[in-house]
Protein backbone atom coordinates (compact mmCIF):
# COMPACT_ATOMS: atom_id res chain seq x y z
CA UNK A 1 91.81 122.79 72.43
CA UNK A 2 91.57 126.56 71.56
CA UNK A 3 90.50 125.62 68.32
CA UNK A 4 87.77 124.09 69.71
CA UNK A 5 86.64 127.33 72.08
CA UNK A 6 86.93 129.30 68.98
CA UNK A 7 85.49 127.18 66.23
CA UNK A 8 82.17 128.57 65.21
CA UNK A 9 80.30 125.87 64.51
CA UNK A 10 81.26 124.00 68.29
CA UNK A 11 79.50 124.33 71.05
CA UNK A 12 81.24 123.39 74.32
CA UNK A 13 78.70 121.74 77.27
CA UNK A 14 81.81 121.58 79.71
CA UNK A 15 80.85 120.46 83.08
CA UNK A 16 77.40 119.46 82.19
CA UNK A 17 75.77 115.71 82.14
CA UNK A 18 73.69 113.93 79.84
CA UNK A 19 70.59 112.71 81.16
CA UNK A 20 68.58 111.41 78.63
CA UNK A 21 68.60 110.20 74.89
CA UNK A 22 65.86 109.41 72.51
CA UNK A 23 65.44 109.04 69.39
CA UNK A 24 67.07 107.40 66.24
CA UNK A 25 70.31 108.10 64.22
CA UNK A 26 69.78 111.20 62.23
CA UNK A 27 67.24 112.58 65.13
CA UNK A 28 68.71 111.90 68.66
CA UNK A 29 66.83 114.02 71.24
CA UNK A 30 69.78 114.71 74.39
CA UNK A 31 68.63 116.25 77.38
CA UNK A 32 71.73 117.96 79.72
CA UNK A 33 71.89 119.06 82.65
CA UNK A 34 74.60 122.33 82.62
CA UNK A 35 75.72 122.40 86.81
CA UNK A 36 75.97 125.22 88.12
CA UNK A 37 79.79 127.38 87.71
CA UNK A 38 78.26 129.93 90.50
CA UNK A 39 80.74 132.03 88.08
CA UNK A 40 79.36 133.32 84.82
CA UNK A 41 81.43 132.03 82.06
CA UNK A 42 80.94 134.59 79.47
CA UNK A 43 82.01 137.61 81.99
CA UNK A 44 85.41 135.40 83.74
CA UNK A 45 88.54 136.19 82.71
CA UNK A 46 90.31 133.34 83.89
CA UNK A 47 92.70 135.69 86.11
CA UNK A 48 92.70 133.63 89.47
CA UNK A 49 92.30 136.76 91.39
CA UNK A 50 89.15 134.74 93.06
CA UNK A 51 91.35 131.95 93.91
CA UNK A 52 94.08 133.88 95.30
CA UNK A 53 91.99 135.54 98.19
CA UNK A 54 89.36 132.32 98.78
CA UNK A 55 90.77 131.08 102.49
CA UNK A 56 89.53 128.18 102.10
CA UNK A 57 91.75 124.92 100.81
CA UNK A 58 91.09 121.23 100.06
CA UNK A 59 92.56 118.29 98.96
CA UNK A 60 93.48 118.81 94.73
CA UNK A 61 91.81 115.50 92.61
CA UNK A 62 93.88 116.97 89.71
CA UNK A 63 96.98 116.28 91.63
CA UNK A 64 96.07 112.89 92.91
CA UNK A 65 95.08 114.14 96.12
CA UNK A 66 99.03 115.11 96.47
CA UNK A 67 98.28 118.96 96.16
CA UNK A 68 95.97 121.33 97.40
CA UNK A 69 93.48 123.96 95.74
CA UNK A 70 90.71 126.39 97.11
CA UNK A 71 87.26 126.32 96.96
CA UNK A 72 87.34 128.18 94.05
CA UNK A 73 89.10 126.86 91.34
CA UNK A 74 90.20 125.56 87.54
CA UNK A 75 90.05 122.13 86.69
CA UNK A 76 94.05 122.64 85.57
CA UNK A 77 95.91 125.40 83.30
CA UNK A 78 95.05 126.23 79.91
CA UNK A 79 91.37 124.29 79.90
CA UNK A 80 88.62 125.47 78.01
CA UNK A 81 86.75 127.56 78.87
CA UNK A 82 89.36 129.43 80.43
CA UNK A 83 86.68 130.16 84.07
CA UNK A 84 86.68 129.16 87.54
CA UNK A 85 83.88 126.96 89.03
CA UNK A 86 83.46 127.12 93.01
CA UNK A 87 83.02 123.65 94.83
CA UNK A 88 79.73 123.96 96.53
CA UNK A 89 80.81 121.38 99.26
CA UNK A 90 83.41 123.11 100.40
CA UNK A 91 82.38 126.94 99.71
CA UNK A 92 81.56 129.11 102.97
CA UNK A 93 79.15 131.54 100.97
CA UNK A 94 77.32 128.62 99.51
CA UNK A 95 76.93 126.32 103.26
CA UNK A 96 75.09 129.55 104.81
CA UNK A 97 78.54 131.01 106.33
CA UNK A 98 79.83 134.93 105.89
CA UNK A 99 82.78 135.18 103.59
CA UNK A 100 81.95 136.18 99.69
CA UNK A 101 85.65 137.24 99.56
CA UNK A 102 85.86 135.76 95.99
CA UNK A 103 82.96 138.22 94.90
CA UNK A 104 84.43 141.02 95.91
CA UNK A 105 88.20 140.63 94.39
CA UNK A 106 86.59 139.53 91.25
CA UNK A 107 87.13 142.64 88.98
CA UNK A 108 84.69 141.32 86.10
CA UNK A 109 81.69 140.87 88.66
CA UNK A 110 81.80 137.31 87.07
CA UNK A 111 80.63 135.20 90.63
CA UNK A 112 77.20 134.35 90.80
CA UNK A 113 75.94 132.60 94.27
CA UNK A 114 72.50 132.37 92.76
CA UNK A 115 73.39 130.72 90.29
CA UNK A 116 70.89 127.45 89.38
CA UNK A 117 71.55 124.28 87.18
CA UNK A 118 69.66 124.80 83.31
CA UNK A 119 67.96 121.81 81.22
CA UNK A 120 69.45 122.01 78.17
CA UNK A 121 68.00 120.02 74.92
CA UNK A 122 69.61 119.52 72.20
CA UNK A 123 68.43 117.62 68.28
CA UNK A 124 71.43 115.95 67.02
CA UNK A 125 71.60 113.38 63.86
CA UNK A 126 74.92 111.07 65.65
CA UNK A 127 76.70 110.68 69.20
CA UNK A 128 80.02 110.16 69.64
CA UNK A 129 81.23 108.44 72.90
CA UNK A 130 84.86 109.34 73.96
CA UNK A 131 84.88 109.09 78.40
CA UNK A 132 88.42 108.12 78.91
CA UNK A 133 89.04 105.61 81.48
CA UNK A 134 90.36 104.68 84.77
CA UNK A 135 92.92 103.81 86.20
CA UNK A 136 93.65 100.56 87.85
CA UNK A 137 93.19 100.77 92.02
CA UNK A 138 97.02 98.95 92.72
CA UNK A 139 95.53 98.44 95.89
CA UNK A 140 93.62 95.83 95.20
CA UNK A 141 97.10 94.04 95.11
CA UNK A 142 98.31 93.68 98.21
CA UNK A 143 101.68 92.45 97.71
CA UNK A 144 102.96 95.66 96.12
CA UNK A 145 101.56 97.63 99.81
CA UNK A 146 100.14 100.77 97.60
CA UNK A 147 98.89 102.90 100.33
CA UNK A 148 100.61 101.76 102.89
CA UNK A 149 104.58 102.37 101.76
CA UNK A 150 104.50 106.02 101.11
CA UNK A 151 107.09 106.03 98.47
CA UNK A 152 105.16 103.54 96.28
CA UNK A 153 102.80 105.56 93.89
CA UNK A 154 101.20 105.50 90.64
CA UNK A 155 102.00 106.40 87.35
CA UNK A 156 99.72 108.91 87.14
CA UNK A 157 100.63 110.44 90.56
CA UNK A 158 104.49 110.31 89.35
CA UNK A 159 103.37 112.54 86.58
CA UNK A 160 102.16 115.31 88.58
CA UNK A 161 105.43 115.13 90.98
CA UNK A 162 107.25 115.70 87.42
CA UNK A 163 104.93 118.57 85.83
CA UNK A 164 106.03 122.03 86.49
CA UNK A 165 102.65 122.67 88.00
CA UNK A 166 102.14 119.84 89.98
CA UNK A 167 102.24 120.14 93.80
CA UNK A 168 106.19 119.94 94.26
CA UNK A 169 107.03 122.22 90.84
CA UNK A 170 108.37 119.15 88.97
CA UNK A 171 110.90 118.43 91.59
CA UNK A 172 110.97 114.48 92.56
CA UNK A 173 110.36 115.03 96.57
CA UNK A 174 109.20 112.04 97.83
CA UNK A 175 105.72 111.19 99.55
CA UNK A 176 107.17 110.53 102.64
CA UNK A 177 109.72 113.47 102.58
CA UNK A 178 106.96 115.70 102.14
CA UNK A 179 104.91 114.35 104.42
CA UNK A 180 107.59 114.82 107.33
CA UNK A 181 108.19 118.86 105.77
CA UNK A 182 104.33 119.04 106.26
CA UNK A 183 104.77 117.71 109.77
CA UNK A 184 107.52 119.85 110.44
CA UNK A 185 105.30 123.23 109.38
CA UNK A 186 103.07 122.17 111.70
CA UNK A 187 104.65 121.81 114.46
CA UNK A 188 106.47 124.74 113.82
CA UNK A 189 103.00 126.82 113.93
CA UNK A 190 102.47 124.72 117.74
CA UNK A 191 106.04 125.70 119.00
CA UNK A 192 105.09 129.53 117.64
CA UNK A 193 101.99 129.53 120.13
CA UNK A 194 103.51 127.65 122.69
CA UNK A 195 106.42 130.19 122.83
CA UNK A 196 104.17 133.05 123.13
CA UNK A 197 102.56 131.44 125.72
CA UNK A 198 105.90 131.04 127.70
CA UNK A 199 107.36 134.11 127.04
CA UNK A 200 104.18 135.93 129.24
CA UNK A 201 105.60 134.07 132.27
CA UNK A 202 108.88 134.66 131.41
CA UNK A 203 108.32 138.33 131.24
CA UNK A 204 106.31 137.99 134.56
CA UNK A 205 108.85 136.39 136.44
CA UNK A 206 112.00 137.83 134.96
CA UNK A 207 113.73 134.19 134.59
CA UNK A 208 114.27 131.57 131.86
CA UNK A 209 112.07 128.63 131.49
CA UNK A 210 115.19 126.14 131.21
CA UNK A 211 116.78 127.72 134.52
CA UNK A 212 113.37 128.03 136.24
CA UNK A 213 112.02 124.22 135.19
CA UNK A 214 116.02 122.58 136.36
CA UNK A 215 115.02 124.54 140.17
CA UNK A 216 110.90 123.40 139.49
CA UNK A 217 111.87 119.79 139.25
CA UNK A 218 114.32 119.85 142.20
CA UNK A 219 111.17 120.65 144.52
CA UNK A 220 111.85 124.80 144.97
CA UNK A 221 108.20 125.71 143.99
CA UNK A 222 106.44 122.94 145.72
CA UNK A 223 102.59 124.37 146.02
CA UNK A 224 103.37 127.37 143.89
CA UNK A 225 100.18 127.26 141.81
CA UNK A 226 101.22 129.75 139.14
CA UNK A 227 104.70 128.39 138.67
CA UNK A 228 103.22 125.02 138.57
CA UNK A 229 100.87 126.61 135.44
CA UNK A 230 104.27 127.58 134.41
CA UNK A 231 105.98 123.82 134.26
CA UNK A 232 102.88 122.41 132.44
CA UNK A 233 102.89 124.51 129.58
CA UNK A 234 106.99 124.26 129.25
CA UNK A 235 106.49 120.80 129.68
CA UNK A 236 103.63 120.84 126.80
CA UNK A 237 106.29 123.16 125.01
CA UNK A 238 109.34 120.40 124.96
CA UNK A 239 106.64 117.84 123.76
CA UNK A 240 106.66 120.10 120.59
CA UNK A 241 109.87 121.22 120.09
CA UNK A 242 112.20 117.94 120.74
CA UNK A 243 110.40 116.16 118.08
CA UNK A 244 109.98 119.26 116.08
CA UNK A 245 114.37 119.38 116.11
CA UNK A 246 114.49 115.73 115.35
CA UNK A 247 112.73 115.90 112.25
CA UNK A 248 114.53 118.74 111.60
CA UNK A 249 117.62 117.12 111.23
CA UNK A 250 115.94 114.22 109.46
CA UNK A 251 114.86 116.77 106.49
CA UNK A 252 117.98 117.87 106.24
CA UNK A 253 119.12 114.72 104.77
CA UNK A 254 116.55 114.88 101.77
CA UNK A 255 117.43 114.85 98.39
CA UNK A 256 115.58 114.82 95.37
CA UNK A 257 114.78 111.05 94.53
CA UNK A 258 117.22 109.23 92.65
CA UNK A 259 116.44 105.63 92.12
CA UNK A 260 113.43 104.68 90.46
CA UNK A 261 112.07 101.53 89.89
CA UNK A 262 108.96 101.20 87.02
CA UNK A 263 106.82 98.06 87.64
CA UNK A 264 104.56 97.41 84.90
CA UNK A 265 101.41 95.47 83.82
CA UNK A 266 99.91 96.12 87.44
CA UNK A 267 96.52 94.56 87.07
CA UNK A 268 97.05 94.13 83.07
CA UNK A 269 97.58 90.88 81.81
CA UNK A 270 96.94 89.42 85.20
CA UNK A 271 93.74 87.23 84.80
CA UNK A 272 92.58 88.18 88.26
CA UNK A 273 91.68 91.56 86.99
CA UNK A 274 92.40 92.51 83.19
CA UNK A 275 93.82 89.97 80.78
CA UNK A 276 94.33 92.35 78.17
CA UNK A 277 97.53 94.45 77.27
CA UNK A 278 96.95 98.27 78.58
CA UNK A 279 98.82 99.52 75.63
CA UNK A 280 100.74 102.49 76.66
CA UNK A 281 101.98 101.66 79.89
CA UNK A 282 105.48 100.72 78.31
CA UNK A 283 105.87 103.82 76.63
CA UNK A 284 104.91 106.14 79.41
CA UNK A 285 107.13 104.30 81.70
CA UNK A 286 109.93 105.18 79.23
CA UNK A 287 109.07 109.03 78.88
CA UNK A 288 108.71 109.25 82.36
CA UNK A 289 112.23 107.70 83.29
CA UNK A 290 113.71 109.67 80.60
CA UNK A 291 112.33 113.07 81.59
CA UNK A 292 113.10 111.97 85.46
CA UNK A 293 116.82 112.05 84.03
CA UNK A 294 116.81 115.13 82.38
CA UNK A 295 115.47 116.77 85.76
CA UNK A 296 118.70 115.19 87.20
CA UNK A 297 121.41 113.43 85.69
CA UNK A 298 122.01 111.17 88.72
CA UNK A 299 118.52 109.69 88.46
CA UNK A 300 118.34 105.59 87.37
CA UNK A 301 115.48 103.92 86.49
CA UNK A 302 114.59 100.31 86.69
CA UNK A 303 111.87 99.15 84.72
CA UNK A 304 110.30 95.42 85.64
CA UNK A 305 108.28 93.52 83.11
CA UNK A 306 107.92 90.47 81.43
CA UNK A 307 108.85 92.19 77.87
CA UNK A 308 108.84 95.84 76.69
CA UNK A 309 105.94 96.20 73.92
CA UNK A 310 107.20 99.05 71.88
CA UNK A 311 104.73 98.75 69.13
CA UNK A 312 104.52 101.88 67.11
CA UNK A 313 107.06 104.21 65.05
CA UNK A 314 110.16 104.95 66.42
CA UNK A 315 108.91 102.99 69.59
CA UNK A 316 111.31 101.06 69.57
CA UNK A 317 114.59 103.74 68.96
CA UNK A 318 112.66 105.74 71.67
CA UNK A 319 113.18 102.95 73.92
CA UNK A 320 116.89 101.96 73.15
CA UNK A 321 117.96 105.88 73.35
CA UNK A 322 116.61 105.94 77.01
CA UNK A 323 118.72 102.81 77.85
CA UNK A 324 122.05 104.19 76.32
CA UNK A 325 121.37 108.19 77.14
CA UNK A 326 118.86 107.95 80.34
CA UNK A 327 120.05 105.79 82.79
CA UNK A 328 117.45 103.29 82.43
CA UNK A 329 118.10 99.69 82.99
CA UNK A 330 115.58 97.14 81.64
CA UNK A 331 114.63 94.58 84.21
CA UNK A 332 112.74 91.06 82.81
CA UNK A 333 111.46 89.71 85.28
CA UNK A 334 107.68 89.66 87.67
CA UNK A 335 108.04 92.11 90.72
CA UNK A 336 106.81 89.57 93.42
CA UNK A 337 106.36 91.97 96.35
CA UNK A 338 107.89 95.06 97.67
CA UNK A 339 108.66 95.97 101.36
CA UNK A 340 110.12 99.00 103.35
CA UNK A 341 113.40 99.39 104.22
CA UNK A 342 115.32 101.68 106.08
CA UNK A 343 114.34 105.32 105.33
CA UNK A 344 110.87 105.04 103.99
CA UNK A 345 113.08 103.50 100.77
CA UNK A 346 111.19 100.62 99.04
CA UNK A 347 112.70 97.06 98.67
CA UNK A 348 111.48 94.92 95.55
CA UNK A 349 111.75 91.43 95.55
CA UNK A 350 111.44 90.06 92.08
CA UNK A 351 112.76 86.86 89.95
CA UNK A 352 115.15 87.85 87.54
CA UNK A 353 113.74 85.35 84.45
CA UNK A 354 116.85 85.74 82.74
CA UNK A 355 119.06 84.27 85.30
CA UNK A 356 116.47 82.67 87.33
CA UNK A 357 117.23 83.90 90.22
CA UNK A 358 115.07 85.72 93.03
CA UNK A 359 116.85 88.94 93.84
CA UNK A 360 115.95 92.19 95.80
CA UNK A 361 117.05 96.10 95.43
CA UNK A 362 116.10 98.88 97.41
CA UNK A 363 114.93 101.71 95.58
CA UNK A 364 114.07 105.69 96.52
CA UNK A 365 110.85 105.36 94.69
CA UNK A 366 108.74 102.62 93.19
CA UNK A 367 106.27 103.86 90.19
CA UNK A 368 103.37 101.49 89.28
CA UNK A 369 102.20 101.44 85.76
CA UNK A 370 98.77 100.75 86.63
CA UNK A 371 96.21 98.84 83.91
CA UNK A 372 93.49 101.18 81.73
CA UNK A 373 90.23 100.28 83.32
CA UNK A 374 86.98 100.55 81.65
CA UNK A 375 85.77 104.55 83.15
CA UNK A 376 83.56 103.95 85.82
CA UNK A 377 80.42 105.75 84.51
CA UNK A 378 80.51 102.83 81.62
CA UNK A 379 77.26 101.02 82.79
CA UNK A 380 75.34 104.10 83.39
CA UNK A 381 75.90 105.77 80.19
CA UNK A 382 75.83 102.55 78.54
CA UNK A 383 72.15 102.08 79.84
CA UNK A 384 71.45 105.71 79.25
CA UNK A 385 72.27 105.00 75.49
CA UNK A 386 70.80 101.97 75.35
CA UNK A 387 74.35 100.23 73.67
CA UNK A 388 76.33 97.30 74.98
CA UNK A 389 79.44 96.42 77.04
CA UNK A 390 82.19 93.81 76.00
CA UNK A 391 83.34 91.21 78.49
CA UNK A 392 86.39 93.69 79.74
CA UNK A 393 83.56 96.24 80.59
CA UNK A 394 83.90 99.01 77.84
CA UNK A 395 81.88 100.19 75.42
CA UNK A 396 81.07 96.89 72.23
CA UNK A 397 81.51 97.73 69.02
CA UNK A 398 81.01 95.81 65.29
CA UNK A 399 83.76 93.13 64.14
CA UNK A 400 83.54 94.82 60.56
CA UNK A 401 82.88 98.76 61.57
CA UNK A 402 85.26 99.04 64.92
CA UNK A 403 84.15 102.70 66.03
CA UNK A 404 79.91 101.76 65.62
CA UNK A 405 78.28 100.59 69.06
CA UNK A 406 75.35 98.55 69.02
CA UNK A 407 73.38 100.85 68.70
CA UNK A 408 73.09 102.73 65.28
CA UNK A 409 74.11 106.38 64.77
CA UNK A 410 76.41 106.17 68.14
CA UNK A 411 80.08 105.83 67.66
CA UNK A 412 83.31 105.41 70.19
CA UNK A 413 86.96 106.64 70.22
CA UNK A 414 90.17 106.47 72.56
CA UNK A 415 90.21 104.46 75.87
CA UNK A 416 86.40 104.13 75.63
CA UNK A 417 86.17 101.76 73.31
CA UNK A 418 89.41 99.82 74.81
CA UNK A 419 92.98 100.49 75.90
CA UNK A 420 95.30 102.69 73.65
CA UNK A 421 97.88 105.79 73.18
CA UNK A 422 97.63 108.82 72.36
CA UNK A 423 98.49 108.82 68.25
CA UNK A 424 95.73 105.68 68.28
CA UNK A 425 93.66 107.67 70.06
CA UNK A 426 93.50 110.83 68.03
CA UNK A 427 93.42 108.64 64.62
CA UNK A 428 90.04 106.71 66.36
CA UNK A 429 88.35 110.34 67.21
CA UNK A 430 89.09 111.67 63.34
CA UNK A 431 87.61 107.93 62.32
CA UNK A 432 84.44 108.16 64.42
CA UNK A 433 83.78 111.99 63.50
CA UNK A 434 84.34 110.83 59.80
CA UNK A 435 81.09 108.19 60.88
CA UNK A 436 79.51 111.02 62.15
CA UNK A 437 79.31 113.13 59.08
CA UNK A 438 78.50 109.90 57.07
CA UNK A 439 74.73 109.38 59.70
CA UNK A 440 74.50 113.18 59.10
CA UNK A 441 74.66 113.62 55.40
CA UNK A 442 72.35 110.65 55.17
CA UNK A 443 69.63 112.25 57.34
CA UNK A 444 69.86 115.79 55.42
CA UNK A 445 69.29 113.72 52.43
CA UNK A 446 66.35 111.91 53.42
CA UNK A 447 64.65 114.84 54.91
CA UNK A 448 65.13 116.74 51.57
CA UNK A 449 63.85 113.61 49.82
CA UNK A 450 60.67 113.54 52.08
């Protein structure tokens, strides 16, 4: 990637669209629209000094929506270019409120609240297509109760709760553990305000609110307004505080998850959604279990599915070395629901298709390798393009040249043109740049013919 920021003969549109395409192969006409940053990219640093003072925080898509971020912000570490872009929906300055605080820590005068969106046209000779995909919504499944058991989450969510700079600093806390912490913080910040308030009478009456509310309650004060003020807001305080110890001494039985169960093929090779094989979802399951072990040496994994595809080179080692060093236990079998036990802990109920047998095991955490869907902007760009879709909804290429759409001088790579890893995916992108030089060389020839 810093090859590409530095390469002289790249230029880098980041978040920018493509509007419009004309033309012919060897003379496409793009039109782009470059958003507006509000921070000039050229004079950013990438320090995070905005970030660090901007008060205001959201919800982090990044993270899965497990994290937070502010309203200024980088996409994640290490992109390119290394800038911040502010999130007009959620920026005071930009929805007519006083705060600018950004501006003002920003050293190299780099934020820009009059900043506007630019046209930008470009004369290329070939297009290369390489959107990525989505991810399968598990909760279109209901059995498996994504969304509604806390502790049952995604792949991709289970990869930013293992990153070093995901929300919980690569430490396997589970949803519902953390949601309980957050609970507890906030409470905490009601019992702080509460106790202020009830220190005042306190101090006014020179008596403690436990000795004053046992006398209150046996009748002492009857038609004493301001002790009666008193009772309400201790009573409002105990409200806070009983359930505030309880979960207190609930979170201090919370450990670091331990057992993890891997489902895989969830809406891949299911003909209710996607028929096809997602490709990498074994493999990922794998690496995931096996760096889940090395962050603690207690942790076993389960993983469910009808067979383990280990396809490519060393696939297949890779996958026997995290059964004999990683804890990981293979599982054949279809998951055929999963329920909550006790402690937020996730039951599955599968058939074992080796024994035949329907069994069920209670788990700390239950990871869903979800199916590659087509990226959702596939129909739009598609019509933008003018190319076609296959049946499975991504981008149709030639039987005899596999990276050239339908439409000539416009190529596809990666997930875009269907399901596959990361080695597949970087041989595609070299493939379909290869194409690209091939439509190019052709046009510089004709025009120096003409």
């Amino acid at each position: 990637m810093l090859d590409v920021g530095r390469h002289p003969n790249i230029e880098l549109l980041a978040y920018s669209e493509v509007e419009k395409v004309d033309g012919q192969a060897g003379d496409f006409r793009v039109t782009v629209r470059r958003k507006a940053r509000y921070v000039e990219e050229d004079k950013c640093t990438g320090c995070g000094a905005c970030k660090e003072k901007c008060p205001t925080i959201v919800p982090d898509a990044f993270n899965e929506w497990l994290g937070e971020r502010k309203a200024i912000y980088s996409w994640f570490a290490q992109g390119i270019p290394s800038t911040h872009t502010i999130d007009p929906a959620h920026c005071r300055q930009l929805n007519g409120k006083k705060c600018g605080v950004c501006k003002k820590g920003c050293k190299a005068d780099a934020i820009n609240f009059d900043q506007k969106e630019r046209i930008v046209e470009l004369n290329v000779a070939a297009i290369i297509v390489a959107t990525g995909y989505d991810v399968f919504a598990p909760s279109r499944i209901p059995e498996y109760q994504y969304g509604k058991i806390a502790n049952v989450v995604t792949a991709i969510e289970f990869e930013r709760l293992l990153s070093a700079s995901g929300p919980t600093g690569g430490h396997l806390d589970r949803p519902s553990d953390r949601a309980i912490e957050a609970e507890i913080e906030e409470l905490e910040k009601k019992a702080n305000r509460s106790q202020k308030v009830i220190a005042k009478f306190e101090e006014q009456h020179g008596e403690a609110s436990g000795e004053f509310y046992a006398r209150y309650e046996k009748g002492e004060y009857s038609g004493d307004e301001e002790r009666g003020k008193w009772a309400e807001k201790y009573q409002e305080h105990l409200a806070i505080v009983e359930p505030l110890k309880a979960l207190k001494k609930k979170a201090g039985g919370f450990t670091a998850a331990k057992r993890l169960a891997f489902i895989q093929c969830v809406g891949s090779r299911d003909f209710r959604f996607y028929p096809f094989c997602s490709g990498y979802c074994c493999m990922h399951s794998i690496k995931e279990a096996i760096i889940a072990h090395e962050h603690g040496s207690e942790t076993t994994s389960a993983i469910f599915g009808m067979d383990i595809r280990a396809v490519g080179k060393g696939f297949e080692e890779y996958k026997v070395r995290g059964g004999n060093n990683s804890n990981i236990r293979y599982v054949r079998g279809r998951v055929a629901e999963i329920t909550e036990g006790p402690n937020n802990n996730p039951v599955v109920i599968y058939e074992d298709t080796r024994e035949r047998k329907v069994k069920d095991e209670e788990f700390d955490l239950v990871i869903l390798a979800t199916a590659c869907a087509p990226n959702s902007g596939v129909k739009q760009l598609a019509d933008l393009l003018d190319i076609e879709i296959d049946n499975f909804g991504f981008y149709k290429t030639s039987a005899t040249q596999p990276l050239d759409t339908t439409r000539p001088g416009i190529f596809v790579c990666g997930c875009a043109h269907g399901p596959m890893d990361i080695p597949e995916s970087v041989a595609q992108a070299s493939s379909a740049a290869a194409r690209a030089v091939q439509t190019v060389t052709a046009s510089e020839q004709m025009r120096k013919a003409s």
